[in-house]
PDB file of N, CA and C in Angstrom:
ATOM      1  N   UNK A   1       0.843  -1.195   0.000  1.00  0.00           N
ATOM      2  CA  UNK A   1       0.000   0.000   0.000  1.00  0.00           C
ATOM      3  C   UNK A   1       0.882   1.250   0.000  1.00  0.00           C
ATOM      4  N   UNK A   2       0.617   2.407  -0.946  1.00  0.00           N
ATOM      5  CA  UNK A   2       1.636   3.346  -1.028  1.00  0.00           C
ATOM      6  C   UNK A   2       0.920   4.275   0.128  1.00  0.00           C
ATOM      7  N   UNK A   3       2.138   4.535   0.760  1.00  0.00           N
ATOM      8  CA  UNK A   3       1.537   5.669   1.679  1.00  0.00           C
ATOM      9  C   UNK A   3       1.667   7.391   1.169  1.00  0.00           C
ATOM     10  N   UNK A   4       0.358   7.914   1.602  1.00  0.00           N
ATOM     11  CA  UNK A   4       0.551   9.095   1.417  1.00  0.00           C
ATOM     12  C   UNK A   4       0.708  10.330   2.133  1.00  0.00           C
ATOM     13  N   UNK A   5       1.303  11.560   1.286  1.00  0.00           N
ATOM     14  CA  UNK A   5       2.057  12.094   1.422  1.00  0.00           C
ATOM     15  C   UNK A   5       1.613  13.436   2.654  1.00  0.00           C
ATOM     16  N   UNK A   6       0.210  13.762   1.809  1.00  0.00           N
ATOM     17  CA  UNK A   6       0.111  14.972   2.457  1.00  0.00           C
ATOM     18  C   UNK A   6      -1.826  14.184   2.623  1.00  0.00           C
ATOM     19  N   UNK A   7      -2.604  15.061   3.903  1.00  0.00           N
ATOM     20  CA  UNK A   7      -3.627  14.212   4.083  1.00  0.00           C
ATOM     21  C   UNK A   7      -5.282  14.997   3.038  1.00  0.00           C
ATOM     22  N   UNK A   8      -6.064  15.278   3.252  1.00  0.00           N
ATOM     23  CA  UNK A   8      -6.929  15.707   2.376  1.00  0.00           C
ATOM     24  C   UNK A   8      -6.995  16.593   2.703  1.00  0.00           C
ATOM     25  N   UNK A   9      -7.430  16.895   4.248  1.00  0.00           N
ATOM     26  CA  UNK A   9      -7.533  18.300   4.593  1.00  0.00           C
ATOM     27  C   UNK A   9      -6.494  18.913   4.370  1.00  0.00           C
ATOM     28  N   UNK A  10      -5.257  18.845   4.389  1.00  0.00           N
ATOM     29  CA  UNK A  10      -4.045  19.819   4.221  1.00  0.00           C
ATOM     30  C   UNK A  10      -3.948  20.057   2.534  1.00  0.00           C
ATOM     31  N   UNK A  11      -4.679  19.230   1.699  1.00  0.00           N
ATOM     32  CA  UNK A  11      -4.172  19.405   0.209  1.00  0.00           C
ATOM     33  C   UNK A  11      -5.236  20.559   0.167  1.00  0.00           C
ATOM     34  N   UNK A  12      -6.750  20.527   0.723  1.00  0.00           N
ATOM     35  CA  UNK A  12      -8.169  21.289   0.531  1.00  0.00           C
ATOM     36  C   UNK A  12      -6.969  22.685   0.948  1.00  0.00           C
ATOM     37  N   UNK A  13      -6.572  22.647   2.096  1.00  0.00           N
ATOM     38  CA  UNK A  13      -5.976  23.794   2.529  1.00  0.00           C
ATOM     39  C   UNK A  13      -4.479  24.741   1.850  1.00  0.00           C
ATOM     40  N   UNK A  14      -4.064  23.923   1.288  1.00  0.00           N
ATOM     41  CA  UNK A  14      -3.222  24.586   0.397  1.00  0.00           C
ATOM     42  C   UNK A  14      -3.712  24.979  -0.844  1.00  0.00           C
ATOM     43  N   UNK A  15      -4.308  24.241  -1.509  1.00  0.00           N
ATOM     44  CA  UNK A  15      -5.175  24.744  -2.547  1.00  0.00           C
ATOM     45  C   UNK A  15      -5.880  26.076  -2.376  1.00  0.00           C
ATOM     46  N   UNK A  16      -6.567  26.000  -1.165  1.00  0.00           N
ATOM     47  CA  UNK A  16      -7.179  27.430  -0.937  1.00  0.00           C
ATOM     48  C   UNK A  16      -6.285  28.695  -0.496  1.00  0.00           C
ATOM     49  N   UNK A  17      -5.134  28.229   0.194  1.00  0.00           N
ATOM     50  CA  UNK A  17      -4.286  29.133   0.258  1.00  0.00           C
ATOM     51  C   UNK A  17      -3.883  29.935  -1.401  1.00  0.00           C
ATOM     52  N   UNK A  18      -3.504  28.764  -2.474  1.00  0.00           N
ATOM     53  CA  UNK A  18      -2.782  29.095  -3.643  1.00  0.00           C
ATOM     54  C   UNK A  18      -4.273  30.002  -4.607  1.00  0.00           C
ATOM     55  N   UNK A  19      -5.136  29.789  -4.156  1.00  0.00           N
ATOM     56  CA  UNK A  19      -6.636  30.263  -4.916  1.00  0.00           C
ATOM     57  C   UNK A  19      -6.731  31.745  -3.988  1.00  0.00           C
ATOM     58  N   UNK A  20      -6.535  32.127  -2.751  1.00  0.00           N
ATOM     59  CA  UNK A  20      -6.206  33.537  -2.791  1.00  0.00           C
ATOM     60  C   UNK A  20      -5.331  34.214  -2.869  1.00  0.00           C
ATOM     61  N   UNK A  21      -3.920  33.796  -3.144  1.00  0.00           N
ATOM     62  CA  UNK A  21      -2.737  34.798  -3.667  1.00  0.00           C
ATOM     63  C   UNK A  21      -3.259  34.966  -5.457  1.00  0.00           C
ATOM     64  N   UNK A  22      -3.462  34.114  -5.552  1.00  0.00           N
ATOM     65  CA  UNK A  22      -3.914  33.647  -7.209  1.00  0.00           C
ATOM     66  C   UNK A  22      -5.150  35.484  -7.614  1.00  0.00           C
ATOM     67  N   UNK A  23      -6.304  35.016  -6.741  1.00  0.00           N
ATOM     68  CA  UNK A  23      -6.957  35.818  -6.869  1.00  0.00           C
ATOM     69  C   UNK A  23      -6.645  37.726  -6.318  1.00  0.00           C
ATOM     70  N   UNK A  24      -5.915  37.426  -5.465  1.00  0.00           N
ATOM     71  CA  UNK A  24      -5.265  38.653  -5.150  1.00  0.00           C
ATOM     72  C   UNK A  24      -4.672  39.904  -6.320  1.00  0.00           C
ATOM     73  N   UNK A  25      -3.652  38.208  -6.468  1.00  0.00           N
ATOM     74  CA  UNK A  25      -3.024  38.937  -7.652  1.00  0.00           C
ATOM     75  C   UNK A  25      -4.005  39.815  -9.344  1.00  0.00           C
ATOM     76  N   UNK A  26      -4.813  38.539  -9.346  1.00  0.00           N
ATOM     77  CA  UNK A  26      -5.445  38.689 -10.767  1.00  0.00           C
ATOM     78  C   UNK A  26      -6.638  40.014 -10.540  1.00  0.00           C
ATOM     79  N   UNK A  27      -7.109  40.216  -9.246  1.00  0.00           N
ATOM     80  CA  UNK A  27      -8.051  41.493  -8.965  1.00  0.00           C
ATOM     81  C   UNK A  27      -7.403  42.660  -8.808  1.00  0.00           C
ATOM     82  N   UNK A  28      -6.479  42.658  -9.010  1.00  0.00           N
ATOM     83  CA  UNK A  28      -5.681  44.229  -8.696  1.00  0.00           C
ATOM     84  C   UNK A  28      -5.039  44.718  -9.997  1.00  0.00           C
ATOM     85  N   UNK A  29      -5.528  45.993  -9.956  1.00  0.00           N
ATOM     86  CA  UNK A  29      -4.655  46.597 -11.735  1.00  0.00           C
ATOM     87  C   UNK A  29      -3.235  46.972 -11.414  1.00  0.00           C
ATOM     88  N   UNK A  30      -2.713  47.234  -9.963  1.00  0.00           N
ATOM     89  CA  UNK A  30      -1.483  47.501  -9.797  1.00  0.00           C
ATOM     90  C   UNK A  30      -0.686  46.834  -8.358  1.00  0.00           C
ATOM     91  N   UNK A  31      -0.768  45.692  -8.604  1.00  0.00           N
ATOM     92  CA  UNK A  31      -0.400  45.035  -7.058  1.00  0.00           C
ATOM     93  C   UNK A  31       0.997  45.886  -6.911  1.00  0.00           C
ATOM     94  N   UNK A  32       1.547  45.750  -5.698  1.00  0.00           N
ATOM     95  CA  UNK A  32       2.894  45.940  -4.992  1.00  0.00           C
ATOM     96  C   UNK A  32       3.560  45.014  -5.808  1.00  0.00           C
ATOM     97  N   UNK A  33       4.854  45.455  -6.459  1.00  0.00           N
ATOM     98  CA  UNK A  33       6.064  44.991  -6.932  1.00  0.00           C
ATOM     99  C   UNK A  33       6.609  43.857  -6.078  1.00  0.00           C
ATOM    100  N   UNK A  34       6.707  44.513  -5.059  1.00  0.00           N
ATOM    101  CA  UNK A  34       7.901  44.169  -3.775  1.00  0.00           C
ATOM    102  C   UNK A  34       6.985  42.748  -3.142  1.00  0.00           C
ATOM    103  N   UNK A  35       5.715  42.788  -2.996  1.00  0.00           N
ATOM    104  CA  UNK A  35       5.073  42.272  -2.524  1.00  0.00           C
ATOM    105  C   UNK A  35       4.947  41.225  -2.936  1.00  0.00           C
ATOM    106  N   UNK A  36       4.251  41.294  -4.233  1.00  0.00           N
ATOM    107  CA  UNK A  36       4.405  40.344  -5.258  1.00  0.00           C
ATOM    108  C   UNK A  36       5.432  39.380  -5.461  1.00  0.00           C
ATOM    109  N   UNK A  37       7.120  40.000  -5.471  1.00  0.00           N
ATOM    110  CA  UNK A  37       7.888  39.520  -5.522  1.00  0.00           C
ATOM    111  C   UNK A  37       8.111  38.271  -4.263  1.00  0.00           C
ATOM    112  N   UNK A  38       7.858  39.452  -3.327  1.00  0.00           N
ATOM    113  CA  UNK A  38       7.928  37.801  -2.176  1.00  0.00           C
ATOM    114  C   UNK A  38       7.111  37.032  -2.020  1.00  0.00           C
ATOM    115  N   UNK A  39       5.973  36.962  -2.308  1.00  0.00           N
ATOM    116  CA  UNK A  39       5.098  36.115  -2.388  1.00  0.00           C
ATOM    117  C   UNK A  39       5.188  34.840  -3.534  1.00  0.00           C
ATOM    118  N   UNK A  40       6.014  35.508  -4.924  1.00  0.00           N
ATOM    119  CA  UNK A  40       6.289  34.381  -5.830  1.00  0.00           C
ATOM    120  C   UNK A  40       7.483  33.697  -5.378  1.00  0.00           C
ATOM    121  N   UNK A  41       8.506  34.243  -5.160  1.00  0.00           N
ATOM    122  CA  UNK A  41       9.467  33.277  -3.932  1.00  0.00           C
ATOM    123  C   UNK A  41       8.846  32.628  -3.250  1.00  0.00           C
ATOM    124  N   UNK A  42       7.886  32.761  -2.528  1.00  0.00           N
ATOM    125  CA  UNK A  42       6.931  31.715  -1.254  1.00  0.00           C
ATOM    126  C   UNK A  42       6.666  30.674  -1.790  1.00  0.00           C
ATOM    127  N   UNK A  43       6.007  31.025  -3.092  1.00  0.00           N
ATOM    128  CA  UNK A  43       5.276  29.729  -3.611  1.00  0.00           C
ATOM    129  C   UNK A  43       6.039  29.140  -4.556  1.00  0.00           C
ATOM    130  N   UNK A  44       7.201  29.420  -5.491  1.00  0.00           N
ATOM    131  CA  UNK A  44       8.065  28.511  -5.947  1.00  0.00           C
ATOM    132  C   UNK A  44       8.486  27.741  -5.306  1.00  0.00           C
ATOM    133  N   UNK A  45       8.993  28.048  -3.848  1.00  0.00           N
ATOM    134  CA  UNK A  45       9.856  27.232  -2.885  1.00  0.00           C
ATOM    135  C   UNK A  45       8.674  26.474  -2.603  1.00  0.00           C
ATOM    136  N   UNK A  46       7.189  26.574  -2.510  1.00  0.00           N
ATOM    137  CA  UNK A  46       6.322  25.120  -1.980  1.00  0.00           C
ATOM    138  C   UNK A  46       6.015  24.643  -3.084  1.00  0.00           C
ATOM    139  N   UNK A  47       6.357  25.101  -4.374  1.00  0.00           N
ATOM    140  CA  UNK A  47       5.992  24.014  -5.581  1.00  0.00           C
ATOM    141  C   UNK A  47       7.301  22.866  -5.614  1.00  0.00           C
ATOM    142  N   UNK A  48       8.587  23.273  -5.634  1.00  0.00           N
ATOM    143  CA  UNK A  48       9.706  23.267  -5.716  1.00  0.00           C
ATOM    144  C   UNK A  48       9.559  21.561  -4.753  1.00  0.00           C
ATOM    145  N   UNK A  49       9.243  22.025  -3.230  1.00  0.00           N
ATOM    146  CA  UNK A  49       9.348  21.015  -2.333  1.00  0.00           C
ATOM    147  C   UNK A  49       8.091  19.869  -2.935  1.00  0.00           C
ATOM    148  N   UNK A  50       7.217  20.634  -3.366  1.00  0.00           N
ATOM    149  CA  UNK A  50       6.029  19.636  -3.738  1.00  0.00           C
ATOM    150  C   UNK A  50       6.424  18.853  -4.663  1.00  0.00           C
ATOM    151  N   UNK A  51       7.304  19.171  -5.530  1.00  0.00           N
ATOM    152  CA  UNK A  51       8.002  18.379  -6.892  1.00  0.00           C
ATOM    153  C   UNK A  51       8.953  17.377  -6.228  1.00  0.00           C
ATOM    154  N   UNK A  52       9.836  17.702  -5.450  1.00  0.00           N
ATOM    155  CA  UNK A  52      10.851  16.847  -4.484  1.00  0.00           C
ATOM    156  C   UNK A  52       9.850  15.641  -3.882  1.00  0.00           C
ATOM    157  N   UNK A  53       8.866  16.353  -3.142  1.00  0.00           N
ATOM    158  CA  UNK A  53       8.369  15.090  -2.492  1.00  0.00           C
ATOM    159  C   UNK A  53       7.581  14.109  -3.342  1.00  0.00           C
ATOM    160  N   UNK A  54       7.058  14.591  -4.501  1.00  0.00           N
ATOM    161  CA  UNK A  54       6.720  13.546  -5.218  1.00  0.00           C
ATOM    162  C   UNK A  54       7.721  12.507  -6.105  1.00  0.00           C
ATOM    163  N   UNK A  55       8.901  13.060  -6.221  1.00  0.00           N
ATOM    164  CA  UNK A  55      10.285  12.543  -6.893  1.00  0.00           C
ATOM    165  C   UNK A  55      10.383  11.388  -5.847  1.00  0.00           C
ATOM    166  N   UNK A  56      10.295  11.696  -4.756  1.00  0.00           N
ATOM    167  CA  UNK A  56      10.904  10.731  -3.831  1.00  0.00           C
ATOM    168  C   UNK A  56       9.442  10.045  -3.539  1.00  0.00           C
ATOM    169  N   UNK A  57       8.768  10.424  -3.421  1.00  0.00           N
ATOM    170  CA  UNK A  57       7.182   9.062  -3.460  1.00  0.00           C
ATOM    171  C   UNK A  57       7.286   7.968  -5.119  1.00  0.00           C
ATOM    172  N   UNK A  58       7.556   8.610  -5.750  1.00  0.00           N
ATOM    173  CA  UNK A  58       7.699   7.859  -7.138  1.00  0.00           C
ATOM    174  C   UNK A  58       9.177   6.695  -6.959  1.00  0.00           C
ATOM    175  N   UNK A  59      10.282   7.187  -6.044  1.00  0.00           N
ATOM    176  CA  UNK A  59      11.194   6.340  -6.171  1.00  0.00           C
ATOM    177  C   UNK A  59      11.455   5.311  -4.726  1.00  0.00           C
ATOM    178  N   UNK A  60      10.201   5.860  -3.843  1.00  0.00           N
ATOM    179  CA  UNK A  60       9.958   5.059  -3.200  1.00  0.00           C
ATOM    180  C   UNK A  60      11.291   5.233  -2.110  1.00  0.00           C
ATOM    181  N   UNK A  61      11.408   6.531  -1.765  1.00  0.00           N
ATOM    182  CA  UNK A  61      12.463   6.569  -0.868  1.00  0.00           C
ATOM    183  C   UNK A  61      11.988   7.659   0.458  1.00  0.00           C
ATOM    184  N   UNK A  62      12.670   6.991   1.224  1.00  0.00           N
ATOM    185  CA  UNK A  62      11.748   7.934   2.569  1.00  0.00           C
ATOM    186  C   UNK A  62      12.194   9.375   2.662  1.00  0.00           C
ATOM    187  N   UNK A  63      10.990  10.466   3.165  1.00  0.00           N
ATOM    188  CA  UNK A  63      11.337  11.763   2.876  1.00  0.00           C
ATOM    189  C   UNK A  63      11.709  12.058   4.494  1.00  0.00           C
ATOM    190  N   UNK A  64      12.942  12.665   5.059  1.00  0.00           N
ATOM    191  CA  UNK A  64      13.418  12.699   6.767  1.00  0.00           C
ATOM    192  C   UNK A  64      12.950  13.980   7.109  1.00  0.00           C
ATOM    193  N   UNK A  65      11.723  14.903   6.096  1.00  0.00           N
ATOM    194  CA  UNK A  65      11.554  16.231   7.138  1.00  0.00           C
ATOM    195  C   UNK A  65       9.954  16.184   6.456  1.00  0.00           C
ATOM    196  N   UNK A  66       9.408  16.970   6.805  1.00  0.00           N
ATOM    197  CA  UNK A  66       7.801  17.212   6.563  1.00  0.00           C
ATOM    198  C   UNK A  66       7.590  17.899   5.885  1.00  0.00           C
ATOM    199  N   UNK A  67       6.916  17.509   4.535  1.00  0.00           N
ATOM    200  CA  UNK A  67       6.692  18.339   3.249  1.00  0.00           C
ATOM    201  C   UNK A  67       5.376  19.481   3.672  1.00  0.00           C
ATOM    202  N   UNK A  68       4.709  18.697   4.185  1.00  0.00           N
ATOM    203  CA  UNK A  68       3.330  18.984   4.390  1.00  0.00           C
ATOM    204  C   UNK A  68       3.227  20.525   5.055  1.00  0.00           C
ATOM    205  N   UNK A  69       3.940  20.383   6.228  1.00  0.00           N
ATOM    206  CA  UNK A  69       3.825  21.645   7.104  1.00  0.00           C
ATOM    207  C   UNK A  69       4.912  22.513   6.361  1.00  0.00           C
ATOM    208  N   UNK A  70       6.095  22.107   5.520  1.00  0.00           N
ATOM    209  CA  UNK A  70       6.926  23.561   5.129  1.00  0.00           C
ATOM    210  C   UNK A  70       5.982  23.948   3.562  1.00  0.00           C
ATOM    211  N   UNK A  71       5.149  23.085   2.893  1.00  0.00           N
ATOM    212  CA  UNK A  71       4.904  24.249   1.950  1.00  0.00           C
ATOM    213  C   UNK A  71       3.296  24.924   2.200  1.00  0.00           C
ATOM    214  N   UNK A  72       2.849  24.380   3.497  1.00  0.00           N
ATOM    215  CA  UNK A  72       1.584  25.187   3.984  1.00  0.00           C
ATOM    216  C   UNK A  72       2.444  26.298   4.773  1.00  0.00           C
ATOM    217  N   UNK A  73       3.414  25.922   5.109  1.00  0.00           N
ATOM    218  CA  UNK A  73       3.875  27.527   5.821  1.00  0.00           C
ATOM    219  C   UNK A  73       4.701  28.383   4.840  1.00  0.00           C
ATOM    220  N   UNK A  74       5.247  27.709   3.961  1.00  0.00           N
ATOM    221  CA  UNK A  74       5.743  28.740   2.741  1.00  0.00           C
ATOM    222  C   UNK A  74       4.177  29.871   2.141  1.00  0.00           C
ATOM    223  N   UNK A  75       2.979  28.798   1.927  1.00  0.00           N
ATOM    224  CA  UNK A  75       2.120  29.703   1.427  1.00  0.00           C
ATOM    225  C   UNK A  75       1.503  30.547   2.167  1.00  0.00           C
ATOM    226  N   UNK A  76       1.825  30.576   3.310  1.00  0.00           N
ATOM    227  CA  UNK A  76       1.359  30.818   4.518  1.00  0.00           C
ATOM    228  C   UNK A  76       1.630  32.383   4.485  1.00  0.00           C
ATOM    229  N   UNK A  77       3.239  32.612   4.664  1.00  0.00           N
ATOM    230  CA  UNK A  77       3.891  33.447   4.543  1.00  0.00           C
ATOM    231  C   UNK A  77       3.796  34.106   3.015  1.00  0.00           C
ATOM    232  N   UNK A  78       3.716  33.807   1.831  1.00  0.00           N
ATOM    233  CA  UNK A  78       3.233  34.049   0.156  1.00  0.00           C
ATOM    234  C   UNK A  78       1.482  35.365   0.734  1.00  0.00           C
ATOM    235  N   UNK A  79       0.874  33.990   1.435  1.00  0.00           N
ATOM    236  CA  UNK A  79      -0.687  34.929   1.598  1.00  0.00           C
ATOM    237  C   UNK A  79      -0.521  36.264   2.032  1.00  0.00           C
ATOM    238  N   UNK A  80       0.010  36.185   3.079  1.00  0.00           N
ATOM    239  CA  UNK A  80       0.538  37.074   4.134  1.00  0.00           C
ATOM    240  C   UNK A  80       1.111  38.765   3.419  1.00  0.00           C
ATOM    241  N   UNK A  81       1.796  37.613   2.655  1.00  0.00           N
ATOM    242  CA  UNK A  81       2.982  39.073   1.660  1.00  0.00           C
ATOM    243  C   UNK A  81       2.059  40.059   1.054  1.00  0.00           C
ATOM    244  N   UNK A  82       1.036  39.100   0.578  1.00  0.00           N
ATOM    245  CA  UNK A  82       0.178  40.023  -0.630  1.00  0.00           C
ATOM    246  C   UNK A  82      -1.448  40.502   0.100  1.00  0.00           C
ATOM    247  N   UNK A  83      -1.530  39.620   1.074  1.00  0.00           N
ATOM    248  CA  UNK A  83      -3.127  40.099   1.807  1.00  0.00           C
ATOM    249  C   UNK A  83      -2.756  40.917   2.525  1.00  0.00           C
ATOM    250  N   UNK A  84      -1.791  41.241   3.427  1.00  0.00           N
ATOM    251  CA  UNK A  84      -2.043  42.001   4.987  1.00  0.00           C
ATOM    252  C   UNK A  84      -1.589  43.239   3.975  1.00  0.00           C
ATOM    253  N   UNK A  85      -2.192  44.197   4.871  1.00  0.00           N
ATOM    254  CA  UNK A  85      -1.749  46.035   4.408  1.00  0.00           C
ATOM    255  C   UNK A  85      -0.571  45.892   5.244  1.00  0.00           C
ATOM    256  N   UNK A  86       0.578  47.054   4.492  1.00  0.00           N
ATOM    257  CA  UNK A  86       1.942  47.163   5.405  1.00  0.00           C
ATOM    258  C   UNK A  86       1.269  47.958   6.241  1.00  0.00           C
ATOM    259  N   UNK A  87       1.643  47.351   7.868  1.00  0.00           N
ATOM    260  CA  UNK A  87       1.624  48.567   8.745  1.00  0.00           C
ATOM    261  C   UNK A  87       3.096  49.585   8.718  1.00  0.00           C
ATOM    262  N   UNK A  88       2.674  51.262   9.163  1.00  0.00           N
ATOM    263  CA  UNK A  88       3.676  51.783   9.412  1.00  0.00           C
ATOM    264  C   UNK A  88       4.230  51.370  10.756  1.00  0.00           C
ATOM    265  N   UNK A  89       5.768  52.025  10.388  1.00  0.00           N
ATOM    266  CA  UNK A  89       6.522  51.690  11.842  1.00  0.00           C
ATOM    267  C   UNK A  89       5.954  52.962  12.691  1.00  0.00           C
ATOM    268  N   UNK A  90       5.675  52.336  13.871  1.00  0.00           N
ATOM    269  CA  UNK A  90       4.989  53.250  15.156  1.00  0.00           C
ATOM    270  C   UNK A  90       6.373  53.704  16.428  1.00  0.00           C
ATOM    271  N   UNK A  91       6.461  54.687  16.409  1.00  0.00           N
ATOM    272  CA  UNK A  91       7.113  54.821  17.927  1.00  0.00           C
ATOM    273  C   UNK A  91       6.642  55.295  19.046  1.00  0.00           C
ATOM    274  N   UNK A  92       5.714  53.923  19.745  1.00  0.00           N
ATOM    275  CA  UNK A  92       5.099  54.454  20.894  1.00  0.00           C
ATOM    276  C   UNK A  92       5.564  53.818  22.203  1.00  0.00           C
ATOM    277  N   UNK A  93       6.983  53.399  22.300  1.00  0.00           N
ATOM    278  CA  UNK A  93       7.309  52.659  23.527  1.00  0.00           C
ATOM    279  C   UNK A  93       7.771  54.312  24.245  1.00  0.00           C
TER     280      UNK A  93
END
């Protein structure tokens, strides 16, 4: 029995992660450059790992770190880049 990789709920959940940077991007006539930019770094690096871990499910060799949780937290950080407004820096200490 091949075991798998990542479970349903976490695939439902990355998917929806990649469906609002996706949509972020495509609703805006002038997204942030900068923003943008790190956010496509985010998600190359969880396609990148997603390609690795299937290389190694196909050759049937054990993977020694957790695919699952680094490219839900890569997109994690991708969402982040392009949803949250920059706050300004405050000096109220």
């Amino acid at each position: 029995m091949e075991r798998m990789m990542f479970d349903l709920q976490a695939l439902k959940e990355i998917r929806k992660k990649a469906d609002e940077i996706s949509y972020y991007c495509m609703s805006r006539d002038q997204p942030d450059p900068h923003r943008l930019s790190m956010a496509l770094d985010q998600v190359c690096r969880a396609l990148a790992m997603f390609a690795e871990t299937e290389l190694h499910r196909m050759q049937n060799q054990h993977i020694p770190y957790d695919p699952q949780s680094y490219i839900k937290g890569r997109l994690g950080i991708a969402c982040r880049s392009v949803l949250q407004v920059p706050q300004e820096d405050s000096n109220t200490a």
